[in-house]
PDB file of N, CA and C in Angstrom:
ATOM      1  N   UNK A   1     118.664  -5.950  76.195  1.00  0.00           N
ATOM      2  CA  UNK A   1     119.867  -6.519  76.726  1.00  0.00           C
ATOM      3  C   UNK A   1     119.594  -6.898  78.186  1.00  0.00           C
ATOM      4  N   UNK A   2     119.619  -7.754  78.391  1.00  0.00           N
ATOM      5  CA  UNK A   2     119.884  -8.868  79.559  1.00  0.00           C
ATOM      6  C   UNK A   2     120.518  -7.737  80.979  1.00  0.00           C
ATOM      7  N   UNK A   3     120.096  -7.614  82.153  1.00  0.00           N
ATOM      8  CA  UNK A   3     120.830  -7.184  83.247  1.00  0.00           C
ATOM      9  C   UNK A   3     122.351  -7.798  83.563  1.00  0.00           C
ATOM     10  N   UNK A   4     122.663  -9.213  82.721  1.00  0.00           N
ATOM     11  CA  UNK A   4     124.248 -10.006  83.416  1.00  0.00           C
ATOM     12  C   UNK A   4     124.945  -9.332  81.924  1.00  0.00           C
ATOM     13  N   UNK A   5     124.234  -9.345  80.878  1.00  0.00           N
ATOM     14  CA  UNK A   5     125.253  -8.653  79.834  1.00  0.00           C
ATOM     15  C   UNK A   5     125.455  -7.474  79.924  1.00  0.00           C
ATOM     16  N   UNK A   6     124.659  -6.199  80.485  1.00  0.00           N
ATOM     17  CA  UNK A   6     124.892  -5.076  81.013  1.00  0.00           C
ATOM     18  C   UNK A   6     126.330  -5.224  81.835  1.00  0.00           C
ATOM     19  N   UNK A   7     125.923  -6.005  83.064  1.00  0.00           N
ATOM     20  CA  UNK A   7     126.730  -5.989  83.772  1.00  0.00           C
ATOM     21  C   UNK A   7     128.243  -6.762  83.608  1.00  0.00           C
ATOM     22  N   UNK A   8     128.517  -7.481  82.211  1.00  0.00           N
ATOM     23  CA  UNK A   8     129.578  -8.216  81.777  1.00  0.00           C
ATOM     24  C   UNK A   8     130.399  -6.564  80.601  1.00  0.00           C
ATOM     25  N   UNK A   9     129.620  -6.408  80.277  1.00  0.00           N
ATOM     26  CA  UNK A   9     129.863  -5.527  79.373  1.00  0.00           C
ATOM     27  C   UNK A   9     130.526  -4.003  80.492  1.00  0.00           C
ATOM     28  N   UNK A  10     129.502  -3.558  81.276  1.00  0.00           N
ATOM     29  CA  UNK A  10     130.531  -2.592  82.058  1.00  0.00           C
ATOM     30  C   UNK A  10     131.397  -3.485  83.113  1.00  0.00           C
ATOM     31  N   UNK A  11     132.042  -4.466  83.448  1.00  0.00           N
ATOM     32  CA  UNK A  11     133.026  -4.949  83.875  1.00  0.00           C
ATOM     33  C   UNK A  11     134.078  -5.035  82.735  1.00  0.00           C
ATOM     34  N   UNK A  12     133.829  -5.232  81.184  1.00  0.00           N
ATOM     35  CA  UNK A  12     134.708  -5.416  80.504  1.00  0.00           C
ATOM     36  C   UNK A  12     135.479  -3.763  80.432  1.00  0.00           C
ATOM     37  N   UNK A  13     134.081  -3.207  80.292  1.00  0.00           N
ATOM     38  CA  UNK A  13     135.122  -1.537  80.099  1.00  0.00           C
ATOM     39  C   UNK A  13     135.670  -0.994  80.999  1.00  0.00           C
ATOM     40  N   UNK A  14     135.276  -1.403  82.147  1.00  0.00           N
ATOM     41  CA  UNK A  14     136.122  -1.426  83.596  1.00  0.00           C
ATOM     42  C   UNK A  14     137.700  -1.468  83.558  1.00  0.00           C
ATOM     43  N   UNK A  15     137.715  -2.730  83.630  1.00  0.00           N
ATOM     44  CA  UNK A  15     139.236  -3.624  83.200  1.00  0.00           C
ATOM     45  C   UNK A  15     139.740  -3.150  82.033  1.00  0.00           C
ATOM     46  N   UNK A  16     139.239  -2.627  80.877  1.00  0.00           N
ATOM     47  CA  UNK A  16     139.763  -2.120  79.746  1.00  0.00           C
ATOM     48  C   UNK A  16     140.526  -0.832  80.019  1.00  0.00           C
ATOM     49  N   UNK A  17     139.801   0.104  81.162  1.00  0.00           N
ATOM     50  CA  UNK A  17     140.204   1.574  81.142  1.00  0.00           C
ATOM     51  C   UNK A  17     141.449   1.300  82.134  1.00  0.00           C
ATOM     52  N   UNK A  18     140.987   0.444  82.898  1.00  0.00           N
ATOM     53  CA  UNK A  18     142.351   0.249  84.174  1.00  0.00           C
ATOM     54  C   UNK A  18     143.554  -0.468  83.479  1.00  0.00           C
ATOM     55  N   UNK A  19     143.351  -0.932  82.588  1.00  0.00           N
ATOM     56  CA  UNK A  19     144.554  -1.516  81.854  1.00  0.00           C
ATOM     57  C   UNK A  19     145.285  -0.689  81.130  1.00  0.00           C
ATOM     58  N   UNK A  20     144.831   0.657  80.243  1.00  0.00           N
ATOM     59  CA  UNK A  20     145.044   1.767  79.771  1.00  0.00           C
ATOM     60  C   UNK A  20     145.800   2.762  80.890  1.00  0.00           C
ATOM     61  N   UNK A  21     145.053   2.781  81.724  1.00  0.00           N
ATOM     62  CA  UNK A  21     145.489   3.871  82.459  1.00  0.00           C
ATOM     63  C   UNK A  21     146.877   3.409  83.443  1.00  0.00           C
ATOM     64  N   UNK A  22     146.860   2.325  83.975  1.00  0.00           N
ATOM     65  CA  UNK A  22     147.393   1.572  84.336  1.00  0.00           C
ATOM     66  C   UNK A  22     149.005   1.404  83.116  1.00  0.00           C
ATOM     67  N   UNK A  23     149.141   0.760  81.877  1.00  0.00           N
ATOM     68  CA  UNK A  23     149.659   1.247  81.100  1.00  0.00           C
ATOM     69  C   UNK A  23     150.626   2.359  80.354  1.00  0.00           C
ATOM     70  N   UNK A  24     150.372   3.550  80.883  1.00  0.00           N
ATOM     71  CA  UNK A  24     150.458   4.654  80.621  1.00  0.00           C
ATOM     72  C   UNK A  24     151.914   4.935  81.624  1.00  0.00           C
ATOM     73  N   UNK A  25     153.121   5.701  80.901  1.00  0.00           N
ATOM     74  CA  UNK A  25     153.907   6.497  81.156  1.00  0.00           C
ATOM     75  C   UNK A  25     153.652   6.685  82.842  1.00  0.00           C
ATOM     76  N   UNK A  26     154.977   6.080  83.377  1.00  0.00           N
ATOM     77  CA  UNK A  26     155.116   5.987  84.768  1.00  0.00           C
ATOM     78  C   UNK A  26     156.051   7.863  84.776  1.00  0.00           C
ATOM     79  N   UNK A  27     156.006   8.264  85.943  1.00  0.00           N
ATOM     80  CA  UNK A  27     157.029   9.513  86.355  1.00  0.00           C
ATOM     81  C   UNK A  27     158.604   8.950  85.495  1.00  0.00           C
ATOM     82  N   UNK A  28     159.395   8.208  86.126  1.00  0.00           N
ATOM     83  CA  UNK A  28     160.185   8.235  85.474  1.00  0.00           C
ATOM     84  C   UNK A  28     160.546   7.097  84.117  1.00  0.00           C
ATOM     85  N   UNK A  29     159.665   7.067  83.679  1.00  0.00           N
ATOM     86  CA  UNK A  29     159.224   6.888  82.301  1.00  0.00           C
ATOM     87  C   UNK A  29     159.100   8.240  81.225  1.00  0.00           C
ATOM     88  N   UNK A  30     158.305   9.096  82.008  1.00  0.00           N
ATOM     89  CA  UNK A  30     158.562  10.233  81.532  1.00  0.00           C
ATOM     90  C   UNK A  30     159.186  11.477  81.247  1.00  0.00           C
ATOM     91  N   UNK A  31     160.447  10.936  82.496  1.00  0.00           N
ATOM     92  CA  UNK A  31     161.576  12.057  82.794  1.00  0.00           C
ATOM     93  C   UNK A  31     162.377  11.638  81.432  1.00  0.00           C
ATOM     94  N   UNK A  32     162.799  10.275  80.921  1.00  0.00           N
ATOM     95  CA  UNK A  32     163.476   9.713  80.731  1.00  0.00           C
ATOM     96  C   UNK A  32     162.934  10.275  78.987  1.00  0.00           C
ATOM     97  N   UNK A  33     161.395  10.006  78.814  1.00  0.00           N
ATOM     98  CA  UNK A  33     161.535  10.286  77.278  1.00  0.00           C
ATOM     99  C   UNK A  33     161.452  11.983  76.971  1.00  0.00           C
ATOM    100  N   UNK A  34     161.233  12.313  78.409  1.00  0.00           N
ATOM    101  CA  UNK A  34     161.653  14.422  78.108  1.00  0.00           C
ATOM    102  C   UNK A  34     162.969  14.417  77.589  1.00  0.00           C
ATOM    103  N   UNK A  35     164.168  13.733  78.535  1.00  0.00           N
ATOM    104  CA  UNK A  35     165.347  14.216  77.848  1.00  0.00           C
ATOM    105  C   UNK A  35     165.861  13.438  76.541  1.00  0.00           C
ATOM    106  N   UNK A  36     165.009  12.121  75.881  1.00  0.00           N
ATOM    107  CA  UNK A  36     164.739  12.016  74.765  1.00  0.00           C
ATOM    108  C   UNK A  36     164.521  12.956  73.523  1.00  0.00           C
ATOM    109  N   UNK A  37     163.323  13.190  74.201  1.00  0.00           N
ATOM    110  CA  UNK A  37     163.371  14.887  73.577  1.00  0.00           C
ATOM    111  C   UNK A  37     163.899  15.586  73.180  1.00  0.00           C
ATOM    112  N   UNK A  38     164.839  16.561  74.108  1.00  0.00           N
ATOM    113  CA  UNK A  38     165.290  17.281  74.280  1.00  0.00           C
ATOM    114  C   UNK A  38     166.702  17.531  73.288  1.00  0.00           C
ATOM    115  N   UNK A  39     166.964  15.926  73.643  1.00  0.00           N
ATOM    116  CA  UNK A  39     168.005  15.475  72.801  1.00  0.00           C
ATOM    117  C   UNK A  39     168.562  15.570  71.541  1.00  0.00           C
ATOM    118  N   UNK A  40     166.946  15.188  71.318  1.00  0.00           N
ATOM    119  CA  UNK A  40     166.316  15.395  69.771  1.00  0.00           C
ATOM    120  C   UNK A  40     166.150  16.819  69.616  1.00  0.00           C
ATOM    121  N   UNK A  41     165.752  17.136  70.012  1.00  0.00           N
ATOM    122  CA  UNK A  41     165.528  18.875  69.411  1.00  0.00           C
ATOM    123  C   UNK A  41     163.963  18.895  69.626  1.00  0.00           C
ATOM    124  N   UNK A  42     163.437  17.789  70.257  1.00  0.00           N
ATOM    125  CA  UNK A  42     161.726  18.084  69.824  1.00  0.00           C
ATOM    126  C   UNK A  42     161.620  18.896  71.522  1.00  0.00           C
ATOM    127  N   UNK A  43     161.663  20.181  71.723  1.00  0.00           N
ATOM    128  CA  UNK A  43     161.509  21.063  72.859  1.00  0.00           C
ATOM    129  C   UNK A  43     159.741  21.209  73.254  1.00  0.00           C
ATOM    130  N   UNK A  44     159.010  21.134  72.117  1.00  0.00           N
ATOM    131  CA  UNK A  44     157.430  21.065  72.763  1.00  0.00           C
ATOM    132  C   UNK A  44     156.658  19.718  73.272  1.00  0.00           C
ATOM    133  N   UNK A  45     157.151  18.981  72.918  1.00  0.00           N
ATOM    134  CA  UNK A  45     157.344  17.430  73.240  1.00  0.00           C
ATOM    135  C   UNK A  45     157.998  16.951  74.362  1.00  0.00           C
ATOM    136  N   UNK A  46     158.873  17.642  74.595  1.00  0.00           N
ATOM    137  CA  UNK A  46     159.676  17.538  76.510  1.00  0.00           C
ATOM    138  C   UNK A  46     159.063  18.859  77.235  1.00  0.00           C
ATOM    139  N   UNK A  47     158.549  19.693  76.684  1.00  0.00           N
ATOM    140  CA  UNK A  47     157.572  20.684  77.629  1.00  0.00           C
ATOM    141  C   UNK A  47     156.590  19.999  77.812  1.00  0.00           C
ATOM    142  N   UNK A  48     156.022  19.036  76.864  1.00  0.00           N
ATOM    143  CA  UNK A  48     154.208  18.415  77.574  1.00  0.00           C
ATOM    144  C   UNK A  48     154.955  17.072  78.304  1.00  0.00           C
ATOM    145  N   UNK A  49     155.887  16.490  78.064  1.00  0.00           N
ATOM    146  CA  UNK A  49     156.308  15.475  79.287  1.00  0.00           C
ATOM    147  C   UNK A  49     156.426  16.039  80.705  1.00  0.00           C
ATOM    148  N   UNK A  50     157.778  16.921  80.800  1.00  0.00           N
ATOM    149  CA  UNK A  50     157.726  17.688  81.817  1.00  0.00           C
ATOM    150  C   UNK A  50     157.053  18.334  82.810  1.00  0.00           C
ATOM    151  N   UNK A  51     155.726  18.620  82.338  1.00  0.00           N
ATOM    152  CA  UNK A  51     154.976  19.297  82.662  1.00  0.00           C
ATOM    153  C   UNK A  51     153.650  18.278  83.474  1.00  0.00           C
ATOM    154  N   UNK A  52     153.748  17.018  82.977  1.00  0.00           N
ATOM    155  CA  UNK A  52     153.476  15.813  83.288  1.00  0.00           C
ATOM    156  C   UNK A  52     153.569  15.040  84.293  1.00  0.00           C
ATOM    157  N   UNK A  53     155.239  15.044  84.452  1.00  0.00           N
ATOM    158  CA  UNK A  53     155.918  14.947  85.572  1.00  0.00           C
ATOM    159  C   UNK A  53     155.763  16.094  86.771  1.00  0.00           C
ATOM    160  N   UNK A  54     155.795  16.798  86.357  1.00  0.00           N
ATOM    161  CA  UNK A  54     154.956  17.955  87.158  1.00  0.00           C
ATOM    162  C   UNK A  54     154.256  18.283  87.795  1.00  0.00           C
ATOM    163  N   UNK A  55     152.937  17.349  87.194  1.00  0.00           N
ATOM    164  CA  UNK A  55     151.558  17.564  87.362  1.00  0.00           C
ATOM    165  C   UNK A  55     151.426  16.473  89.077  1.00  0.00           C
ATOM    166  N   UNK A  56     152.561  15.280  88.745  1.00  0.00           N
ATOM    167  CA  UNK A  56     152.219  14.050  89.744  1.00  0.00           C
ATOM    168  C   UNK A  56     152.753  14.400  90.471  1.00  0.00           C
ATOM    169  N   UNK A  57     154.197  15.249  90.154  1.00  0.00           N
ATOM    170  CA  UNK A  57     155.449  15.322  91.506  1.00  0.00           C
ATOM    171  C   UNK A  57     155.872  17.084  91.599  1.00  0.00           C
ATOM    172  N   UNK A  58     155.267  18.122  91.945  1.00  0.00           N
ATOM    173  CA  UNK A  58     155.511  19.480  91.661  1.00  0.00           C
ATOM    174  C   UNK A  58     156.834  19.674  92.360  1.00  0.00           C
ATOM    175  N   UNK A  59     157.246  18.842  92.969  1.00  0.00           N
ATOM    176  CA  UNK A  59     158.384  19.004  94.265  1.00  0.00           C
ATOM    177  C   UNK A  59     160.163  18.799  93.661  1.00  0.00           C
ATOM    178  N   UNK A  60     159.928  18.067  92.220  1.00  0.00           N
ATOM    179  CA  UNK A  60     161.952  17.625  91.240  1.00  0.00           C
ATOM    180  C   UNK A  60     162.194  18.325  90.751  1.00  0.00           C
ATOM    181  N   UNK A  61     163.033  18.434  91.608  1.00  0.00           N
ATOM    182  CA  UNK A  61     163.644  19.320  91.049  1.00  0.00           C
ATOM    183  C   UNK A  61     164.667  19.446  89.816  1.00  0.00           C
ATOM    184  N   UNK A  62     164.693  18.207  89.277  1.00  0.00           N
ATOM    185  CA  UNK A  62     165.371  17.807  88.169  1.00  0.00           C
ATOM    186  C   UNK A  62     164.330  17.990  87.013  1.00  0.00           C
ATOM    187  N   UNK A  63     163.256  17.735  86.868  1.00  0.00           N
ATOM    188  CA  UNK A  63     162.091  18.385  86.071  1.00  0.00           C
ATOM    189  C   UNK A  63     161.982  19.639  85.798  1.00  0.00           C
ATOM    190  N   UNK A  64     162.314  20.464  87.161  1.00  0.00           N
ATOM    191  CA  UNK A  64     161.701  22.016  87.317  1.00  0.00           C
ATOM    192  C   UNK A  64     163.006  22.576  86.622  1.00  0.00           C
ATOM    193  N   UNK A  65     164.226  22.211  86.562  1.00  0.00           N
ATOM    194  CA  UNK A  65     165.245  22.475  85.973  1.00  0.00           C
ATOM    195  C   UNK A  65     164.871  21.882  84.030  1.00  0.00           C
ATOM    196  N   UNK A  66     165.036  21.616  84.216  1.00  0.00           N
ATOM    197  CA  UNK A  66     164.968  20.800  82.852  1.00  0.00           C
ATOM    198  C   UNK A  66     163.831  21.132  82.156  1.00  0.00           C
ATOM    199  N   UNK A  67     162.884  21.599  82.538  1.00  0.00           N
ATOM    200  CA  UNK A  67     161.380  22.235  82.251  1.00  0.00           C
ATOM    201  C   UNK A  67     161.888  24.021  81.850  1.00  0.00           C
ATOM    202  N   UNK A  68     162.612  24.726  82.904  1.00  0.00           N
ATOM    203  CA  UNK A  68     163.451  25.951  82.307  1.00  0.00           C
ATOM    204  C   UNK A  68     164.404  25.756  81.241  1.00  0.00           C
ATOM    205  N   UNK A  69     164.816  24.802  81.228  1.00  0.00           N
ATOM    206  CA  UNK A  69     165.652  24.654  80.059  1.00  0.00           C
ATOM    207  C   UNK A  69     164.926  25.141  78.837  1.00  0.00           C
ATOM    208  N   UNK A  70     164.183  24.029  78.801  1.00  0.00           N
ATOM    209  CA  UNK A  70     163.235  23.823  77.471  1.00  0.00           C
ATOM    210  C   UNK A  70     162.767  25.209  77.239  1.00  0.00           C
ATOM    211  N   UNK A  71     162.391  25.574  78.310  1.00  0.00           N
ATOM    212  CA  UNK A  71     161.136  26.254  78.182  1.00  0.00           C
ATOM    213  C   UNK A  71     161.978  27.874  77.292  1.00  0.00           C
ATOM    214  N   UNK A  72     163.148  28.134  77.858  1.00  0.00           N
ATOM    215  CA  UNK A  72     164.978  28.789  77.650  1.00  0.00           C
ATOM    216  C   UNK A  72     164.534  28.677  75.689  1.00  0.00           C
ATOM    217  N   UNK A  73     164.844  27.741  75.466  1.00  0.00           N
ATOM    218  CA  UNK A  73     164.829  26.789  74.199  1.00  0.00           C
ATOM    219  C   UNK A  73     164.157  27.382  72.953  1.00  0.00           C
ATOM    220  N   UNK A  74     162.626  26.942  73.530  1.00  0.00           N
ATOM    221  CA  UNK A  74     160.909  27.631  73.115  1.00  0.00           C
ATOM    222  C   UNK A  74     160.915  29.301  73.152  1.00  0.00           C
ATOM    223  N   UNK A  75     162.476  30.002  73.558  1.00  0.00           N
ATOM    224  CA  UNK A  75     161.663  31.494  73.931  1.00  0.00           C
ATOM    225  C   UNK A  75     161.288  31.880  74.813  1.00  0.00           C
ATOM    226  N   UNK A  76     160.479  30.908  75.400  1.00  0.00           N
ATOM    227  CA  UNK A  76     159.666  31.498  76.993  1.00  0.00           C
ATOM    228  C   UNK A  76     160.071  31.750  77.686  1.00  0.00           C
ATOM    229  N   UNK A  77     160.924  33.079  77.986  1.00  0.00           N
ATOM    230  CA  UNK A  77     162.150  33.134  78.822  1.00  0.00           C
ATOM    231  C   UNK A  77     161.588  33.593  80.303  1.00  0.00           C
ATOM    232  N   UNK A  78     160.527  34.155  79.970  1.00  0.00           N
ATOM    233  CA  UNK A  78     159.564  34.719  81.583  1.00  0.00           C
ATOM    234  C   UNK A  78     159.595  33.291  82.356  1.00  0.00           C
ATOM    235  N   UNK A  79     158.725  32.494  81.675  1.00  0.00           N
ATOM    236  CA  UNK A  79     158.149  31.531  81.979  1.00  0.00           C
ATOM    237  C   UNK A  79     159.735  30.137  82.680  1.00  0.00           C
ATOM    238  N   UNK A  80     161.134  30.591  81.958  1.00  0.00           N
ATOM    239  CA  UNK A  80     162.032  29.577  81.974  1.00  0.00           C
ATOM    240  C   UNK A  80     162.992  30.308  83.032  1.00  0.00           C
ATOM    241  N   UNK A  81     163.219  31.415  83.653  1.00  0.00           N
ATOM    242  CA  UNK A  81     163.469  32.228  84.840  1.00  0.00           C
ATOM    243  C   UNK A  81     162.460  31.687  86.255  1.00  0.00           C
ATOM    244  N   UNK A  82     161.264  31.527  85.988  1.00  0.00           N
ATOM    245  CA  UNK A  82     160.165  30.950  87.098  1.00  0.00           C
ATOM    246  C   UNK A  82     160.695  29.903  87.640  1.00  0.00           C
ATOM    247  N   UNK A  83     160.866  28.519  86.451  1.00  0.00           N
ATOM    248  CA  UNK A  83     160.658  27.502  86.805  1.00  0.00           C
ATOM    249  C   UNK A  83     162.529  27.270  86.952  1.00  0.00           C
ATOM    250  N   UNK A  84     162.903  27.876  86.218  1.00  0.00           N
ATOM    251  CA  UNK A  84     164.645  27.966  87.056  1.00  0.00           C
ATOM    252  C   UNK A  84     164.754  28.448  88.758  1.00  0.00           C
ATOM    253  N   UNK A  85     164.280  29.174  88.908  1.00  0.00           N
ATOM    254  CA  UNK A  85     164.290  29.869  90.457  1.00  0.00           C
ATOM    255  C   UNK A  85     163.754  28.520  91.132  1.00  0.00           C
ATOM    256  N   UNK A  86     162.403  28.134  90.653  1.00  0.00           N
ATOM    257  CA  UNK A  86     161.996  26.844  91.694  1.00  0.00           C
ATOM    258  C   UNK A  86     162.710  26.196  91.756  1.00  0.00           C
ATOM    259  N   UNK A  87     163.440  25.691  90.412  1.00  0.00           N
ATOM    260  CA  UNK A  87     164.226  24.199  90.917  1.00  0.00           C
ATOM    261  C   UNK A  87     165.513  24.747  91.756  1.00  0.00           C
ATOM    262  N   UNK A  88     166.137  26.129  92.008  1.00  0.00           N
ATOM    263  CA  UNK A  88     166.903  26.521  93.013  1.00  0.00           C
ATOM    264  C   UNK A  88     166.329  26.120  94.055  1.00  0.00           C
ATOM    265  N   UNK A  89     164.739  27.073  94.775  1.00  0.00           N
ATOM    266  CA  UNK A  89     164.420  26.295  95.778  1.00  0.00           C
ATOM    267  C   UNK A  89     164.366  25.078  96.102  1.00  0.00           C
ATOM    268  N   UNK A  90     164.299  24.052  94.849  1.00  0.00           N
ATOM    269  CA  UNK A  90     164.088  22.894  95.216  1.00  0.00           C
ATOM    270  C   UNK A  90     165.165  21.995  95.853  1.00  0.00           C
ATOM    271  N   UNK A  91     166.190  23.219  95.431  1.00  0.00           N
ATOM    272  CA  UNK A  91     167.872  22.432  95.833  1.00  0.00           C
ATOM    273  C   UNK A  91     168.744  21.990  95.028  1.00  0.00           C
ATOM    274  N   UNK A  92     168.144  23.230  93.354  1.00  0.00           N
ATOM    275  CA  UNK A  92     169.923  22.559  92.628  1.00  0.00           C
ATOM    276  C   UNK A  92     170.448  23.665  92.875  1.00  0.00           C
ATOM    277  N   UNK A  93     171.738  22.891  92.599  1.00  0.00           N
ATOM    278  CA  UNK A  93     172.836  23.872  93.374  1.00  0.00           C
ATOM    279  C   UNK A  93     173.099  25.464  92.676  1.00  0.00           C
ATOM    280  N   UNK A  94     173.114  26.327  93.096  1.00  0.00           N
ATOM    281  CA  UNK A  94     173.448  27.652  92.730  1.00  0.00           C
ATOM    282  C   UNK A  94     174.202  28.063  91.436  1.00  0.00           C
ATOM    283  N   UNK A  95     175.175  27.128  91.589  1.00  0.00           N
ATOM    284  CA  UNK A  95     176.353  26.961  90.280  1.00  0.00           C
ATOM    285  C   UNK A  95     175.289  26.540  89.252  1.00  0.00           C
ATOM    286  N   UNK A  96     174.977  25.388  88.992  1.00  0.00           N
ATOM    287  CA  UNK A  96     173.586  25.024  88.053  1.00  0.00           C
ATOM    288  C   UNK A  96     172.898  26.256  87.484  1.00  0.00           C
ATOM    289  N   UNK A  97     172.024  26.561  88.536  1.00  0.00           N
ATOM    290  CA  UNK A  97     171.165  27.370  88.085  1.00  0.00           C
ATOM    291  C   UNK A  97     171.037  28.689  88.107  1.00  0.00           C
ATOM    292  N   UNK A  98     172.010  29.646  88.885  1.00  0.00           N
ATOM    293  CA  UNK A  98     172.254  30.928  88.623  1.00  0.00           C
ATOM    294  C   UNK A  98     172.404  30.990  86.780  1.00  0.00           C
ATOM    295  N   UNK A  99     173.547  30.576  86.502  1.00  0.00           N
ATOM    296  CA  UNK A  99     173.982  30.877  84.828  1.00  0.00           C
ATOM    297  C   UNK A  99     173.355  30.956  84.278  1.00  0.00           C
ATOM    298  N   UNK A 100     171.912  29.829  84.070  1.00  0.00           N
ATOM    299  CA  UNK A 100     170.979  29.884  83.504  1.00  0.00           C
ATOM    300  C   UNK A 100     169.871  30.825  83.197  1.00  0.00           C
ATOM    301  N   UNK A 101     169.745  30.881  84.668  1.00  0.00           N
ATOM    302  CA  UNK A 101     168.667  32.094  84.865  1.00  0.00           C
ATOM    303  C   UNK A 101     169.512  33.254  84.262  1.00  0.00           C
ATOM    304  N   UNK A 102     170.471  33.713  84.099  1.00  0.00           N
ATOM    305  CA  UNK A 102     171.082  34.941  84.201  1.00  0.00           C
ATOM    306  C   UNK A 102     170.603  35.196  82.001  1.00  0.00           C
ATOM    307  N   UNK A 103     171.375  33.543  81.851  1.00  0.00           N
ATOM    308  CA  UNK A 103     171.373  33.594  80.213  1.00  0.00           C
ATOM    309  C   UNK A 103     169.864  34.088  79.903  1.00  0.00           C
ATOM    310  N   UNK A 104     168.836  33.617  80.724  1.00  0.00           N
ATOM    311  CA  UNK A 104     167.685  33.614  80.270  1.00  0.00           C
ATOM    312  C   UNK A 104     167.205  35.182  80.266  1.00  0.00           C
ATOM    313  N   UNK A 105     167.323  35.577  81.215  1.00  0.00           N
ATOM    314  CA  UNK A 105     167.300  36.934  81.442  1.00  0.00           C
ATOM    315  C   UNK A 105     168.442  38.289  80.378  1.00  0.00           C
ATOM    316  N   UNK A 106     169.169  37.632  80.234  1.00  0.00           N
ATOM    317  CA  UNK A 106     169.528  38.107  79.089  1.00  0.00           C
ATOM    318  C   UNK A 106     169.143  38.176  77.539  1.00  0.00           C
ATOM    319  N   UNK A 107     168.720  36.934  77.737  1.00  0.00           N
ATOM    320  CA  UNK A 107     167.895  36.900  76.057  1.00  0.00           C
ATOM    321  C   UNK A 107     166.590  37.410  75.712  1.00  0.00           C
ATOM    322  N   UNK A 108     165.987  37.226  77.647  1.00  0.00           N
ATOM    323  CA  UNK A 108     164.518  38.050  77.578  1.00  0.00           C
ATOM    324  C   UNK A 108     164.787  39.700  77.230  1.00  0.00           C
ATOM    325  N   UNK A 109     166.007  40.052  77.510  1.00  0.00           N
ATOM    326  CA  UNK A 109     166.157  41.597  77.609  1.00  0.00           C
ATOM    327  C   UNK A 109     166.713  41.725  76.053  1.00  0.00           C
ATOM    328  N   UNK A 110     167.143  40.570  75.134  1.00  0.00           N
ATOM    329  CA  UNK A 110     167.530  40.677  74.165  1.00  0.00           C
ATOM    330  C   UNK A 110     166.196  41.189  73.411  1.00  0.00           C
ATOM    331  N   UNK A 111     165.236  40.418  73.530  1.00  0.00           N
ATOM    332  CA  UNK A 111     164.265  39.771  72.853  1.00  0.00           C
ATOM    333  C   UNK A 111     163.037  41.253  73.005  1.00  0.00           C
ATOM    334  N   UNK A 112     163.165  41.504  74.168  1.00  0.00           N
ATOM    335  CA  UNK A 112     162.202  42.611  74.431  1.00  0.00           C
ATOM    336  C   UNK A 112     163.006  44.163  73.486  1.00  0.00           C
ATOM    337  N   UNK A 113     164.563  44.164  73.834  1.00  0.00           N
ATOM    338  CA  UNK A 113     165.116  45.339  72.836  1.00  0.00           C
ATOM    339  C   UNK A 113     164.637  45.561  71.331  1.00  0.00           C
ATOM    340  N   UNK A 114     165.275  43.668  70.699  1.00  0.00           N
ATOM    341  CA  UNK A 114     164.858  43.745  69.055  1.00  0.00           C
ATOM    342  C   UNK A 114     163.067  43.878  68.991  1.00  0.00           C
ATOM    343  N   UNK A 115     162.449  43.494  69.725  1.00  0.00           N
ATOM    344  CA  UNK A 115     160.627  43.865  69.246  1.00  0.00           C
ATOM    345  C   UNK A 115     160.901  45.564  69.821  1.00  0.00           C
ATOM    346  N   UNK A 116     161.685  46.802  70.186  1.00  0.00           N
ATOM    347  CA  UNK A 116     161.197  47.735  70.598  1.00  0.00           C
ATOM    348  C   UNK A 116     161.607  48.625  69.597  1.00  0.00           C
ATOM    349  N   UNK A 117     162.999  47.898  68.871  1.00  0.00           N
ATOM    350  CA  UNK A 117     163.734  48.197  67.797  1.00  0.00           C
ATOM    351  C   UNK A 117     163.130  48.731  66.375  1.00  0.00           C
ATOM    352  N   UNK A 118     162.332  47.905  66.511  1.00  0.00           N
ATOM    353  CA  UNK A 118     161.212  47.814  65.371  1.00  0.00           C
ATOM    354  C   UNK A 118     160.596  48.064  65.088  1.00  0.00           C
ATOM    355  N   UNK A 119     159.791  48.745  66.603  1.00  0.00           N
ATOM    356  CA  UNK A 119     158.366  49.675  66.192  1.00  0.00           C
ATOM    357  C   UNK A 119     159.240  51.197  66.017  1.00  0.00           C
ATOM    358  N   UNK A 120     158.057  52.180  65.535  1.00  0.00           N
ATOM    359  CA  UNK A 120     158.035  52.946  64.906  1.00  0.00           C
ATOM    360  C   UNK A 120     157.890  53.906  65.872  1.00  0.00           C
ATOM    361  N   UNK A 121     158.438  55.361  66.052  1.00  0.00           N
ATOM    362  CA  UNK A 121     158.012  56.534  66.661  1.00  0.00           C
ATOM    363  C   UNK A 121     156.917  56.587  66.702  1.00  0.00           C
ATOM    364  N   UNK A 122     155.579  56.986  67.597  1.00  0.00           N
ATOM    365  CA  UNK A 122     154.545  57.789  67.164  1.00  0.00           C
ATOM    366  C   UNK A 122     154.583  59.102  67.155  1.00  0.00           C
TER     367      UNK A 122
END
């Protein structure tokens, strides 16, 4: 192969990957199909969006909320208390996100009773 077809050929995959990547789910592109999601009932599907949004902007607190939700949703109640507290720091309002955290923390204490319920004396 020729040195200009080498070099036509990695310019094509060049422009191919930047068009892909380029392409790809903007931030709020992705806020937008989390609460798609969510909507839907598909909760592991707005945890890998979320988390997405996340990854570019750690600072929204509308994500970091909405990411505890889900996460509330899934069970993960450790994990949906965390990311509730952040999006407090981040500045939603108290009213918002106290309740939440509180529910969550309640269901974690639910959740930890019925698995203690169950085991057996030794």
């Amino acid at each position: 192969m020729s040195r200009m077809n080498r070099i036509k050929r990695a310019t094509l995959a060049l422009a191919a990957v930047t068009m892909l990547v380029g392409c790809g789910p903007k931030g709020g592109d992705e806020m937008a199909a989390a609460k798609e999601h969510l909507e839907k009932g598909e909760v592991p599907a707005a945890i890998v969006r979320l988390k997405s949004v996340l990854s570019h902007e750690p600072s929204k607190p509308e994500a970091r909320f909405l990411l505890g939700q889900a996460l509330m949703r899934s069970g993960d109640f450790t994990s949906a208390i965390l990311e509730l507290k952040k999006a407090a720091e981040l500045g939603v309002p108290a009213d918002t996100v106290v309740p939440e955290v509180a529910r969550a923390m309640l269901e974690q204490g639910r959740s930890g009773r019925s698995s203690l319920s169950t085991q057996r004396p030794s």
